[in-house]
C-alpha atoms as a PDB file:
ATOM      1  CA  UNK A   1      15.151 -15.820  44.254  1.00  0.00           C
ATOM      2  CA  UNK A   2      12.660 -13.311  43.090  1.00  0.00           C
ATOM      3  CA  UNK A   3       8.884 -15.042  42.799  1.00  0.00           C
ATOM      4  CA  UNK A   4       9.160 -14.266  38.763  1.00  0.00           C
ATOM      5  CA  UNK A   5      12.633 -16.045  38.606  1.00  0.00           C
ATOM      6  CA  UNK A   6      10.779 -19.078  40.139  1.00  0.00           C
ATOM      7  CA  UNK A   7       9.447 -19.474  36.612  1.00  0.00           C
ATOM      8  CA  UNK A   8       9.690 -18.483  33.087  1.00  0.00           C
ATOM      9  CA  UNK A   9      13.773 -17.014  34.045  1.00  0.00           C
ATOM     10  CA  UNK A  10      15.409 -19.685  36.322  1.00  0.00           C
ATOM     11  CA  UNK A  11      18.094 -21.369  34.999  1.00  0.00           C
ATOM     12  CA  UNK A  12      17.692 -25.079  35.090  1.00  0.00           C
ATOM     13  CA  UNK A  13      20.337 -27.117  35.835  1.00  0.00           C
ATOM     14  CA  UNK A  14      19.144 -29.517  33.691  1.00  0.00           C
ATOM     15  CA  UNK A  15      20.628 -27.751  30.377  1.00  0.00           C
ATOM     16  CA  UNK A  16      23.588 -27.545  31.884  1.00  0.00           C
ATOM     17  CA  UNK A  17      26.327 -27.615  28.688  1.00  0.00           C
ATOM     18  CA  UNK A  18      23.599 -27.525  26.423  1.00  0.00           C
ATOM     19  CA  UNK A  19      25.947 -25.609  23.846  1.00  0.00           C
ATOM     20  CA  UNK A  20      28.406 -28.424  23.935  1.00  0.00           C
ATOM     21  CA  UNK A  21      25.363 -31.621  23.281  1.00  0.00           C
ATOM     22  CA  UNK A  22      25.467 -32.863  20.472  1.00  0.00           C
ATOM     23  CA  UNK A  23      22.412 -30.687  17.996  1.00  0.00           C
ATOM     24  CA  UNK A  24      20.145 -34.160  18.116  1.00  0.00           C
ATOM     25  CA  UNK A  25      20.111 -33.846  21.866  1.00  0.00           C
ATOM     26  CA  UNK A  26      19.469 -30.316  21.948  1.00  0.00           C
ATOM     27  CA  UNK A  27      16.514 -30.635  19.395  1.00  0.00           C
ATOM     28  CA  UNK A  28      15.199 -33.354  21.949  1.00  0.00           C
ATOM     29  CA  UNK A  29      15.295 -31.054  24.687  1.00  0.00           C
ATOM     30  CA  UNK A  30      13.721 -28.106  22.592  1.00  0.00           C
ATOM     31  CA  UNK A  31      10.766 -30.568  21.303  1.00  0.00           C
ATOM     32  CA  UNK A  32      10.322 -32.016  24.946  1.00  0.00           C
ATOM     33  CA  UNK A  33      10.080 -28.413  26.371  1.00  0.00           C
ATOM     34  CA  UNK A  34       7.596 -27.601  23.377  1.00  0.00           C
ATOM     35  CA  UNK A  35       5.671 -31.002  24.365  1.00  0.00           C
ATOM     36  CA  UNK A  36       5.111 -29.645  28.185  1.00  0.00           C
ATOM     37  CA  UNK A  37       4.152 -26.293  27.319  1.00  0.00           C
ATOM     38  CA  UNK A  38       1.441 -27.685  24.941  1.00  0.00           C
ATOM     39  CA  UNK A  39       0.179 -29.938  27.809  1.00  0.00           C
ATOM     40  CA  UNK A  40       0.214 -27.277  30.999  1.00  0.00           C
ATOM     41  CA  UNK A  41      -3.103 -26.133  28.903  1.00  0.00           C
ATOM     42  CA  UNK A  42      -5.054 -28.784  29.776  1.00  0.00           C
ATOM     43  CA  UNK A  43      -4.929 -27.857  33.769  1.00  0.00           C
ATOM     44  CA  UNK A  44      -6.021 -24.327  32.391  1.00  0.00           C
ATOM     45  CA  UNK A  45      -9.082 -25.109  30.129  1.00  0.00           C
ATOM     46  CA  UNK A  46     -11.825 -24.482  32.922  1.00  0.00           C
ATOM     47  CA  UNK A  47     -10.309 -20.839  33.529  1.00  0.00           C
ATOM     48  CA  UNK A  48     -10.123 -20.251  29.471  1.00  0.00           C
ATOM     49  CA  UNK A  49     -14.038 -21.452  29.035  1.00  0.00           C
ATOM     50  CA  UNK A  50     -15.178 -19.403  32.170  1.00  0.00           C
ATOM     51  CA  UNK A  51     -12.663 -16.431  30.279  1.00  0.00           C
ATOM     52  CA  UNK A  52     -14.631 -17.347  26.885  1.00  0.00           C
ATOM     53  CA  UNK A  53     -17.882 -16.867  28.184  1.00  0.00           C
ATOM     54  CA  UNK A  54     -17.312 -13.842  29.826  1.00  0.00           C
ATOM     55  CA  UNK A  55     -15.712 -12.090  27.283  1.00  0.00           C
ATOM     56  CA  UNK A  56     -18.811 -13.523  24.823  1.00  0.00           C
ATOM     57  CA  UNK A  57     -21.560 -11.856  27.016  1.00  0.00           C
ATOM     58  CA  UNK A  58     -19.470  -8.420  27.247  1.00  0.00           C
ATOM     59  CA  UNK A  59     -19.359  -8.630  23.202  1.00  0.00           C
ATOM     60  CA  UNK A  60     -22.806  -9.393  22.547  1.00  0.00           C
ATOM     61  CA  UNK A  61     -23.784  -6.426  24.689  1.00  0.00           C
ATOM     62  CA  UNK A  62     -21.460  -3.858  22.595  1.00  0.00           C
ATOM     63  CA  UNK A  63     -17.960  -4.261  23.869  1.00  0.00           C
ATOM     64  CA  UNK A  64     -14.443  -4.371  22.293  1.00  0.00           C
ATOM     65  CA  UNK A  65     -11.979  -7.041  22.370  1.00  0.00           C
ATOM     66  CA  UNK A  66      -8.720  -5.326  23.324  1.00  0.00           C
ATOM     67  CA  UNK A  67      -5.470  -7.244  22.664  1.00  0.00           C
ATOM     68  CA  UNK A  68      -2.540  -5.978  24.852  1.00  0.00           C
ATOM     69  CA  UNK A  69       1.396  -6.969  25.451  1.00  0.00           C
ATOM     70  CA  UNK A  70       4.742  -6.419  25.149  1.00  0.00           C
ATOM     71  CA  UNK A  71       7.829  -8.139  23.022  1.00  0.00           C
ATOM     72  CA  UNK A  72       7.128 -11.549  22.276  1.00  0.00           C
ATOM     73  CA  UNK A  73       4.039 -11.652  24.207  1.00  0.00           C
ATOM     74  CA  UNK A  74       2.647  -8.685  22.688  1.00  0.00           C
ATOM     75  CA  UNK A  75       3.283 -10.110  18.996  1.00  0.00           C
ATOM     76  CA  UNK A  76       1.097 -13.555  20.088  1.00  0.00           C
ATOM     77  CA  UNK A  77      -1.734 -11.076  21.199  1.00  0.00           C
ATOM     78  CA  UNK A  78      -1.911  -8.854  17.963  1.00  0.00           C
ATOM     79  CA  UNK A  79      -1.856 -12.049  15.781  1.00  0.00           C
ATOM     80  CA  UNK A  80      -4.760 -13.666  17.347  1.00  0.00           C
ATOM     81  CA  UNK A  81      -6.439 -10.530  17.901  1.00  0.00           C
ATOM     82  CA  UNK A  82      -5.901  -9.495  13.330  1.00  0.00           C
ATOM     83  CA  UNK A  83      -6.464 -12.643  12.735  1.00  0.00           C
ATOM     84  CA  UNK A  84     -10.455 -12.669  14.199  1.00  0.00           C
ATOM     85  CA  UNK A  85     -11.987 -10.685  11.069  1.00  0.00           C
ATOM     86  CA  UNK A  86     -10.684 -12.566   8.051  1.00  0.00           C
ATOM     87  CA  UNK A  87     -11.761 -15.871   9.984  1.00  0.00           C
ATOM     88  CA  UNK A  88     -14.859 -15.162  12.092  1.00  0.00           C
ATOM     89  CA  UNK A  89     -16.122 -11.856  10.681  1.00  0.00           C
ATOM     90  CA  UNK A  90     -15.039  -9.903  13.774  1.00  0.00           C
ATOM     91  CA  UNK A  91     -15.953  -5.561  12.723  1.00  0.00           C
ATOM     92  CA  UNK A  92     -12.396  -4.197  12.744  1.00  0.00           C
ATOM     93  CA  UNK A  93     -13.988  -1.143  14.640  1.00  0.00           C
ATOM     94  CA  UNK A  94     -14.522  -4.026  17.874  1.00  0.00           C
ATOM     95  CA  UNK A  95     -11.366  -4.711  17.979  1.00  0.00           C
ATOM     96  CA  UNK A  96      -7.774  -2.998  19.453  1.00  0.00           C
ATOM     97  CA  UNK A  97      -4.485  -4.830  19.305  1.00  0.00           C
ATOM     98  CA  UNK A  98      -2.120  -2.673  21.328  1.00  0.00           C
ATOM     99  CA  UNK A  99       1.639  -3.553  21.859  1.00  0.00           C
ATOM    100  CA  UNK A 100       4.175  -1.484  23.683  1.00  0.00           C
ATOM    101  CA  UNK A 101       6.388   0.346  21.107  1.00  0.00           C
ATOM    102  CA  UNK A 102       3.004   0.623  19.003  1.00  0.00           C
ATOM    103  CA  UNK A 103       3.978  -0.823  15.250  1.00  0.00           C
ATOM    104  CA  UNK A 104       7.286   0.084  15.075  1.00  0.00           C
ATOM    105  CA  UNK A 105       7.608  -2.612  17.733  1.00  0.00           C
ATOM    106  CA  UNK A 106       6.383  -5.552  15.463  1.00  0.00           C
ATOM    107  CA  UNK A 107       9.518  -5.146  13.120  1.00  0.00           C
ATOM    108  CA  UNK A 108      12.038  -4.202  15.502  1.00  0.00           C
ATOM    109  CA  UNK A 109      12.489  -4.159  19.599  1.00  0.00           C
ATOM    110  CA  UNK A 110      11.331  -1.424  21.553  1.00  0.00           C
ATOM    111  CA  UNK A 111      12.309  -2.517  25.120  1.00  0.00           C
ATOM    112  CA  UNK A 112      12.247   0.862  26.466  1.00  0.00           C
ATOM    113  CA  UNK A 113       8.364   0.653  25.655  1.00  0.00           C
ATOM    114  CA  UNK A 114       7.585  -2.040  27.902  1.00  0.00           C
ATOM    115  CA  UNK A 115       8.970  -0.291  31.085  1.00  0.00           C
ATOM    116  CA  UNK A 116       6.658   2.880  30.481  1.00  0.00           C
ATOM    117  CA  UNK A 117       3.299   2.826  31.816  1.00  0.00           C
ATOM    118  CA  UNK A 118       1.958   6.087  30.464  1.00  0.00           C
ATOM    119  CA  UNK A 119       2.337   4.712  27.413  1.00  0.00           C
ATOM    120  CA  UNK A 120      -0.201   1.880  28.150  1.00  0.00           C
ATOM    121  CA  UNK A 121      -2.895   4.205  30.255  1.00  0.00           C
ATOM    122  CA  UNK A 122      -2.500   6.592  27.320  1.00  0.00           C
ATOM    123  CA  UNK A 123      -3.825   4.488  25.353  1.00  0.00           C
ATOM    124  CA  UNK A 124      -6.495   2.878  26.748  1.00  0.00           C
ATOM    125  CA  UNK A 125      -7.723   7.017  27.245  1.00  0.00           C
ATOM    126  CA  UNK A 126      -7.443   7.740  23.759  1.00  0.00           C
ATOM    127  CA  UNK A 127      -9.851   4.362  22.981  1.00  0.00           C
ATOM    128  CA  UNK A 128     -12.217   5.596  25.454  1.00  0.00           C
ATOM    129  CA  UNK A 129     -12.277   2.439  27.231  1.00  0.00           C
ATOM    130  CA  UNK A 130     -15.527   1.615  29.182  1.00  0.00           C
ATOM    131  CA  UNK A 131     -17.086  -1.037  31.383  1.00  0.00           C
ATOM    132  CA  UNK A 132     -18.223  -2.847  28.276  1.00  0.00           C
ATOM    133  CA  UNK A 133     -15.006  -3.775  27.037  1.00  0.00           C
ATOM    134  CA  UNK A 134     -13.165  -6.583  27.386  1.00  0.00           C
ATOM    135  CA  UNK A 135      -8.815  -6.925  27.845  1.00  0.00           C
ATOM    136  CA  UNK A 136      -6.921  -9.372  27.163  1.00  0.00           C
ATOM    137  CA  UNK A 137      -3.284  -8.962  28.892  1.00  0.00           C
ATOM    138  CA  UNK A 138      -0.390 -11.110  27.583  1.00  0.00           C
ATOM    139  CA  UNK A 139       2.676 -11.761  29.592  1.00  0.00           C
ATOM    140  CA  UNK A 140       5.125 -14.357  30.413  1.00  0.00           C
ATOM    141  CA  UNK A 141       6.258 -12.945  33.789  1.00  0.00           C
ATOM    142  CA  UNK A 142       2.745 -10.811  34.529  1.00  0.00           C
ATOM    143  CA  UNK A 143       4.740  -7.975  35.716  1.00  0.00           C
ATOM    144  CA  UNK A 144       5.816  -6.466  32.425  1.00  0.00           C
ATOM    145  CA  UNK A 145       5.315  -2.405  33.822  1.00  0.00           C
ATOM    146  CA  UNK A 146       3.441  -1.337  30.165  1.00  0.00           C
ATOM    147  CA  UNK A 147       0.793  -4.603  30.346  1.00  0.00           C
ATOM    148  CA  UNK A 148       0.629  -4.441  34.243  1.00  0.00           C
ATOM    149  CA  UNK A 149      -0.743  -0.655  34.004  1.00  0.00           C
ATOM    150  CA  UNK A 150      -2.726  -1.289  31.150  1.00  0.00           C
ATOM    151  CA  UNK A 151      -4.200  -4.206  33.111  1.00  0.00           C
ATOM    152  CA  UNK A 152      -4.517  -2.193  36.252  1.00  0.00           C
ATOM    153  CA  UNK A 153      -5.975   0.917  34.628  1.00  0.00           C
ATOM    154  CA  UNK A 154      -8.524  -1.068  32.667  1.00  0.00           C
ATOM    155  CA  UNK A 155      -9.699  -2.738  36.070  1.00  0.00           C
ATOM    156  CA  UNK A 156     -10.156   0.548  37.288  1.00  0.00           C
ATOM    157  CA  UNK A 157     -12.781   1.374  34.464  1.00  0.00           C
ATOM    158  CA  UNK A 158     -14.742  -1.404  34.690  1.00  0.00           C
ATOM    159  CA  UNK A 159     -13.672  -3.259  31.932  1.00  0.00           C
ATOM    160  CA  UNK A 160     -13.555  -7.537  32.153  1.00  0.00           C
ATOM    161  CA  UNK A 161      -9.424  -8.275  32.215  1.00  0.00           C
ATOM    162  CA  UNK A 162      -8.151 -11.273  31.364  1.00  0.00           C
ATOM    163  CA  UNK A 163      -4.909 -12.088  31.744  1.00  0.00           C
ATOM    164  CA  UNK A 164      -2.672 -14.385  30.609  1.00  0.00           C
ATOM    165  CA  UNK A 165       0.636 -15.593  32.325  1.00  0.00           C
ATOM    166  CA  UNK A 166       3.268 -18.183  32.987  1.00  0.00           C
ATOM    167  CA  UNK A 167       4.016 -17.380  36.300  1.00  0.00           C
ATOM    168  CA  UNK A 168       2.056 -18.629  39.039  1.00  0.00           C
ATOM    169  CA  UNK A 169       2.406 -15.177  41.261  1.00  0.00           C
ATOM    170  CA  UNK A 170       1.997 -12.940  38.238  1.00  0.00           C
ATOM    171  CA  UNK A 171       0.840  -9.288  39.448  1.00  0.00           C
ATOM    172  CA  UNK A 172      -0.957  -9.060  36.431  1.00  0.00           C
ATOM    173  CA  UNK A 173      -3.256 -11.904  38.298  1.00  0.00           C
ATOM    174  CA  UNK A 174      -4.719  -9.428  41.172  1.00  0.00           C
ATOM    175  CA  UNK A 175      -5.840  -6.850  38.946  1.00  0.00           C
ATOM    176  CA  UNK A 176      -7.932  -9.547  36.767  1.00  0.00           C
ATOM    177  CA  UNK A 177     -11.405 -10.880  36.755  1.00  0.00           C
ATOM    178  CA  UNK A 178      -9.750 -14.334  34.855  1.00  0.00           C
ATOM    179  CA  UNK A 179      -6.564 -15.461  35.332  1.00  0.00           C
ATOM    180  CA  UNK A 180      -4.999 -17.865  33.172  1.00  0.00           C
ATOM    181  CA  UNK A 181      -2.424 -19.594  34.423  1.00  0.00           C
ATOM    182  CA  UNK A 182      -0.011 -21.328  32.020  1.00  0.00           C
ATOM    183  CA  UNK A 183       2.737 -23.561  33.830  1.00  0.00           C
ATOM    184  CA  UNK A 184       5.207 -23.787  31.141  1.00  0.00           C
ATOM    185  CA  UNK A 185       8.301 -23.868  33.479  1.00  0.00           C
ATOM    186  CA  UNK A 186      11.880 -23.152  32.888  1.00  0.00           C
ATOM    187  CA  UNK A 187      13.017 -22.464  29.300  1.00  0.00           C
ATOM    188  CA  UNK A 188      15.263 -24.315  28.079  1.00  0.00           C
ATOM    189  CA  UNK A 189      17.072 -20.907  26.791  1.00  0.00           C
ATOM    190  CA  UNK A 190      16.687 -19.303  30.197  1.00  0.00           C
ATOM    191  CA  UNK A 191      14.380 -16.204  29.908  1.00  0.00           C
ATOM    192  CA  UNK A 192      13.681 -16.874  26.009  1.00  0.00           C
ATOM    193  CA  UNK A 193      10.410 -16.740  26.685  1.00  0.00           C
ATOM    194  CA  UNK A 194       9.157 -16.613  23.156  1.00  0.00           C
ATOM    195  CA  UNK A 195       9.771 -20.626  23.243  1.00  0.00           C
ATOM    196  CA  UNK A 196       7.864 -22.549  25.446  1.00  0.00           C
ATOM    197  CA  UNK A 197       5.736 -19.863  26.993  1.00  0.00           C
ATOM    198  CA  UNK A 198       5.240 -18.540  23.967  1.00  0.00           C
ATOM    199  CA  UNK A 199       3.888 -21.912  22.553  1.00  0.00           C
ATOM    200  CA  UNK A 200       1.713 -22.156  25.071  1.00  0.00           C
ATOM    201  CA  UNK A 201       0.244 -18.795  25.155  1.00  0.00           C
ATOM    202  CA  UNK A 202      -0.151 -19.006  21.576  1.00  0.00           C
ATOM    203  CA  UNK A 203      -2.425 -22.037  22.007  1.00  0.00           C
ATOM    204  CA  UNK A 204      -4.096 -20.504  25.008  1.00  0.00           C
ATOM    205  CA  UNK A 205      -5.651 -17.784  22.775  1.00  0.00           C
ATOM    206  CA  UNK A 206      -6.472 -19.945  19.951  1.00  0.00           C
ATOM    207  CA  UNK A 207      -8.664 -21.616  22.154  1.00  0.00           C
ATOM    208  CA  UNK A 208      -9.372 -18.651  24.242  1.00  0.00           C
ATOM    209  CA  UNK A 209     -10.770 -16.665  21.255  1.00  0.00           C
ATOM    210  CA  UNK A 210     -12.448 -19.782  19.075  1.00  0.00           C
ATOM    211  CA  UNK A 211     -14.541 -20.580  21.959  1.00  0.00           C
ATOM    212  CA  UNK A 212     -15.331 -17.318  22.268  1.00  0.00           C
ATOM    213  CA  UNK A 213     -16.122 -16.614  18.677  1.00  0.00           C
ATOM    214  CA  UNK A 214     -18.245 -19.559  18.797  1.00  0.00           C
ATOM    215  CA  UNK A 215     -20.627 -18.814  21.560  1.00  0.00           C
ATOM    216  CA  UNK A 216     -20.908 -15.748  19.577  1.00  0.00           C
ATOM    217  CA  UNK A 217     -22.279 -17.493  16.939  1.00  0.00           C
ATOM    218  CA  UNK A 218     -19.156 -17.369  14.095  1.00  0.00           C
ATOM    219  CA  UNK A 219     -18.881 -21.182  14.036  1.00  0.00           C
ATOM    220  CA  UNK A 220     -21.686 -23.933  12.826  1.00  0.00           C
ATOM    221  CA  UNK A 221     -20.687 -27.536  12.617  1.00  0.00           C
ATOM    222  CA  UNK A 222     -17.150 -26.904  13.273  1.00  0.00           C
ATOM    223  CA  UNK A 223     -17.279 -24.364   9.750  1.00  0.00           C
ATOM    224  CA  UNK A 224     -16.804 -21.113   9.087  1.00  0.00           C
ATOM    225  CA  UNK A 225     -19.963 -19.638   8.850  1.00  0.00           C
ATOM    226  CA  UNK A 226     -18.992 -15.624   9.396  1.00  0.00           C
ATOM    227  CA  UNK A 227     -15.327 -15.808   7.765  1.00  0.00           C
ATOM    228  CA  UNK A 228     -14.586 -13.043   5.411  1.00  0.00           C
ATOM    229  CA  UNK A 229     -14.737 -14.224   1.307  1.00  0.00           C
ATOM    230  CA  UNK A 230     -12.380 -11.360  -0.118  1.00  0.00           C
ATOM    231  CA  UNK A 231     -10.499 -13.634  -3.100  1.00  0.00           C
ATOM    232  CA  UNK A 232     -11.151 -16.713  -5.278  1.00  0.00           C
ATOM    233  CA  UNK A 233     -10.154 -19.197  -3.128  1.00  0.00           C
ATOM    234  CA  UNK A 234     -12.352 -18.517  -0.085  1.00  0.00           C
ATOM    235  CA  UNK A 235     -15.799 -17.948  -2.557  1.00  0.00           C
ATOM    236  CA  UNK A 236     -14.805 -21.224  -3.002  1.00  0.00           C
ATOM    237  CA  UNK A 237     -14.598 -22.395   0.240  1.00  0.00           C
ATOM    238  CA  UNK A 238     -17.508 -20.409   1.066  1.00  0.00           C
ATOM    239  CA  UNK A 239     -19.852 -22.394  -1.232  1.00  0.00           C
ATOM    240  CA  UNK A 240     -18.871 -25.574   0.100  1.00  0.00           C
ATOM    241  CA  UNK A 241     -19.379 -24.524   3.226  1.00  0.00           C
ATOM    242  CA  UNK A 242     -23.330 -24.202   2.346  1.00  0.00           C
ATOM    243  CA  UNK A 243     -23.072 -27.191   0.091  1.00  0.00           C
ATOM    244  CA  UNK A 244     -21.941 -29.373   3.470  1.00  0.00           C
ATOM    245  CA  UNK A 245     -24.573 -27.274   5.131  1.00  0.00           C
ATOM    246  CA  UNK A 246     -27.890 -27.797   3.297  1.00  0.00           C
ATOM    247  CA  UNK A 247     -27.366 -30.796   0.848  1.00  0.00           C
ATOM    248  CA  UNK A 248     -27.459 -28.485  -2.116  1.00  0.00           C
ATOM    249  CA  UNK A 249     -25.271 -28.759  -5.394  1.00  0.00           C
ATOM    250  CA  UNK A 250     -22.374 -26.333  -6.148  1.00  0.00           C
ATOM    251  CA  UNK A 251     -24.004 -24.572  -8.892  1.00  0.00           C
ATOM    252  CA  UNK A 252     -27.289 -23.458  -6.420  1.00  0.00           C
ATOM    253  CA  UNK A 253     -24.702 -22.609  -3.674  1.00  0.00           C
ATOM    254  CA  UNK A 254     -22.261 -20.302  -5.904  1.00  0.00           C
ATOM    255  CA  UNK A 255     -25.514 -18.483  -6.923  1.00  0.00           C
ATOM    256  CA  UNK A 256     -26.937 -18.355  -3.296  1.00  0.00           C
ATOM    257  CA  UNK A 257     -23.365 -16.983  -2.172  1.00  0.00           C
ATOM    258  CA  UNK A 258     -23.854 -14.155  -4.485  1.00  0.00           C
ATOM    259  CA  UNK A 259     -27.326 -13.520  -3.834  1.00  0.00           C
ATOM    260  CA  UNK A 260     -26.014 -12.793  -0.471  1.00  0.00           C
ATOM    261  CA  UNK A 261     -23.268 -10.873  -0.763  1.00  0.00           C
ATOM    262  CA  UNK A 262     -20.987 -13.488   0.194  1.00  0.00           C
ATOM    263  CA  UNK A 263     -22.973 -13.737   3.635  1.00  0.00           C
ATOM    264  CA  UNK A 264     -22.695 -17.364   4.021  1.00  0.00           C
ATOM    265  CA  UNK A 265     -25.354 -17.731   6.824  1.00  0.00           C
ATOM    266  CA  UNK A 266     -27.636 -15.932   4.500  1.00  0.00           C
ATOM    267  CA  UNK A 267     -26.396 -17.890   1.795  1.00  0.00           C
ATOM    268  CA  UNK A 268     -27.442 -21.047   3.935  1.00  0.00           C
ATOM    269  CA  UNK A 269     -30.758 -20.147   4.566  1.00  0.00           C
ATOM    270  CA  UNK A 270     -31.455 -18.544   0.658  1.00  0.00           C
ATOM    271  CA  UNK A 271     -30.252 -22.214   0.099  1.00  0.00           C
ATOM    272  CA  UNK A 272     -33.172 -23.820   2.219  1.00  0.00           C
ATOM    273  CA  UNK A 273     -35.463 -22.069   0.166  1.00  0.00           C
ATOM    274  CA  UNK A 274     -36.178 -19.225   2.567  1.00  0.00           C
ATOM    275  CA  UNK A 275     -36.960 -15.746   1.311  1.00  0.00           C
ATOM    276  CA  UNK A 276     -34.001 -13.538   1.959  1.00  0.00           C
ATOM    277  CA  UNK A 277     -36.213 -10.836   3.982  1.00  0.00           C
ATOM    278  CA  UNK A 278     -37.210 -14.000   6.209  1.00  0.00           C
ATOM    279  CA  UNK A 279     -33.777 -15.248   6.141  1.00  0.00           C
ATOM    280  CA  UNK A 280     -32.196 -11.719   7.164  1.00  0.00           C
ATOM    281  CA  UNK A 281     -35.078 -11.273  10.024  1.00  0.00           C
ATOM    282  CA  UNK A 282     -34.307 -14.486  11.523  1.00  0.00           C
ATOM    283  CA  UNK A 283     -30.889 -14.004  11.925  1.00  0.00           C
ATOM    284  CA  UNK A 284     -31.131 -10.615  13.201  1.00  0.00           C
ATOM    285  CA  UNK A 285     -33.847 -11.522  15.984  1.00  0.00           C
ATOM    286  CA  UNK A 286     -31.415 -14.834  16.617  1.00  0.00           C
ATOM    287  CA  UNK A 287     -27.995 -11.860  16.991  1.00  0.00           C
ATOM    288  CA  UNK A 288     -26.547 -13.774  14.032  1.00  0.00           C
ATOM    289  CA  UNK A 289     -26.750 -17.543  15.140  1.00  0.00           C
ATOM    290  CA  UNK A 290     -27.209 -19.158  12.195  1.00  0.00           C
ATOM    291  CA  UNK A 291     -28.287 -22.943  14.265  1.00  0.00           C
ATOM    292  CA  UNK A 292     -31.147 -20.531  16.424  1.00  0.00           C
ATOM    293  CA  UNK A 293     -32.082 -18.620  12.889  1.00  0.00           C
ATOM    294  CA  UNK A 294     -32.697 -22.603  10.885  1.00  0.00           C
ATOM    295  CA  UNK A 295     -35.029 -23.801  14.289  1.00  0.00           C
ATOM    296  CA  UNK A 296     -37.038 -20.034  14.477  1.00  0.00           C
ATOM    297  CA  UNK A 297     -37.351 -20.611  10.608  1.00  0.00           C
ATOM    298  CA  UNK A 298     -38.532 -23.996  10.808  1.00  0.00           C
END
């Protein structure tokens, strides 16, 4: 047995008959499965905080946040990766989702894709990747050929890798400065590794890319603070934001909100009573943290 069949594709005796239990029993086994994959995180948190604070430094000095798998691994990496402006503000220009297949592969499978390397060092060329940007590789087994070059290629340029796998001896491991191990074991569908490595590799880069986004300064108090207000709903949630902020009434933060162009952090300060060409100075000489901008202003 192959070192990647010692994980996400053995076949576990275990589910042996599983199409003849009865469907209680094989919801059980699905939400038990679900349950472990959730939990192998914990034994990964202090490589995901050491990942998160690498990947924050590389950012803050000019990087871009490249997002890159294949299949089912490759659709949890371009969802967390679209899903950083809208909440945290993230320029769309800092960051590249790339998935083998390129979009046609999000709609339908491109298997093909994942076997071709050129396709990955291609592009990576055509970004222009340099040694301030940061990947983030997404695979189950960690030997998928299109992530594995991209991984290897990006190495080469000087660029921080993470990677993420479920198999302990994943080669996408040598090629990275991080490597996040996720030991969610045999699926209970054997190889259907959208399932329970999938869970946890999903959770992986929620945490993976919150902490991040918060050591960059896009969270205060557990809100918010750089999410983009583009409809009703979030100007609403915007203002509240600075109402649990500052201690100001909904009226004065609705009108601060607009004074600021729907800037919230602004928007805080403007609420404090600070001029907005002290308010903007601060949190440019503070690189946008609102919590350093209130103590320089104070």
């Amino acid at each position: 047995m192959t070192k990647e069949m010692q994980g996400t594709e053995k076949h576990s005796p275990r589910y042996h008959s599983l199409d003849t239990w009865p469907a209680d029993d094989i919801l059980e086994t699905l939400w038990a499965s679900q349950l472990r994959a959730i939990s192998c995180i914990q034994h990964a948190i202090p490589e995901i905080s050491a990942s998160a604070e690498a990947i924050a430094k590389r950012l803050t000095d000019g990087g871009r946040l490249f997002y890159i798998g294949a299949g089912s691994s490759g659709h949890l990496a371009i969802q967390d990766c679209v899903e950083l402006n809208p909440t945290y503000g993230w320029p769309l220009d800092k960051m590249v989702p790339l998935i083998a297949g390129g979009k046609d592969a999000l709609l339908a499978p491109m298997g093909g894709a994942e076997d071709n390397e050129h396709i990955a060092t291609d592009a990576l060329n055509k970004h222009a990747i340099n040694a301030q940007d940061v990947i983030i590789a997404v695979a189950a087994s960690g030997s998928t050929p299109y992530t594995l070059a991209a991984v290897k290629h990006a190495r080469s340029q000087g660029c921080l890798v993470i990677s993420i796998a479920n198999n302990r001896h994943a080669p996408t491991f040598e090629h990275a400065d991080h490597s996040i191990f996720l030991d969610s074991g045999s699926e209970v569908i054997a190889g259907s590794t959208r399932m329970a490595a999938g869970t946890a590799q999903k959770a992986a880069l929620n945490m993976l890319s919150t902490l991040t986004m918060t050591k960059l300064g896009h969270v205060h108090d557990g809100l918010m603070v750089s999410m983009v207000i583009n409809n009703e709903k979030l100007e609403k949630r915007g203002a509240a934001i600075i109402q649990e902020i500052t201690g100001t009434d909904s009226e004065t933060s609705k009108n601060c909100l607009r004074a600021a162009d729907k800037n919230i952090k602004l928007a805080v300060l403007l609420a404090m009573k600070y001029t907005k060409s002290d308010a903007e100075k601060a949190l440019t000489n503070n690189q946008g943290h609102l919590r350093q901008a209130m103590e320089q202003l104070k």
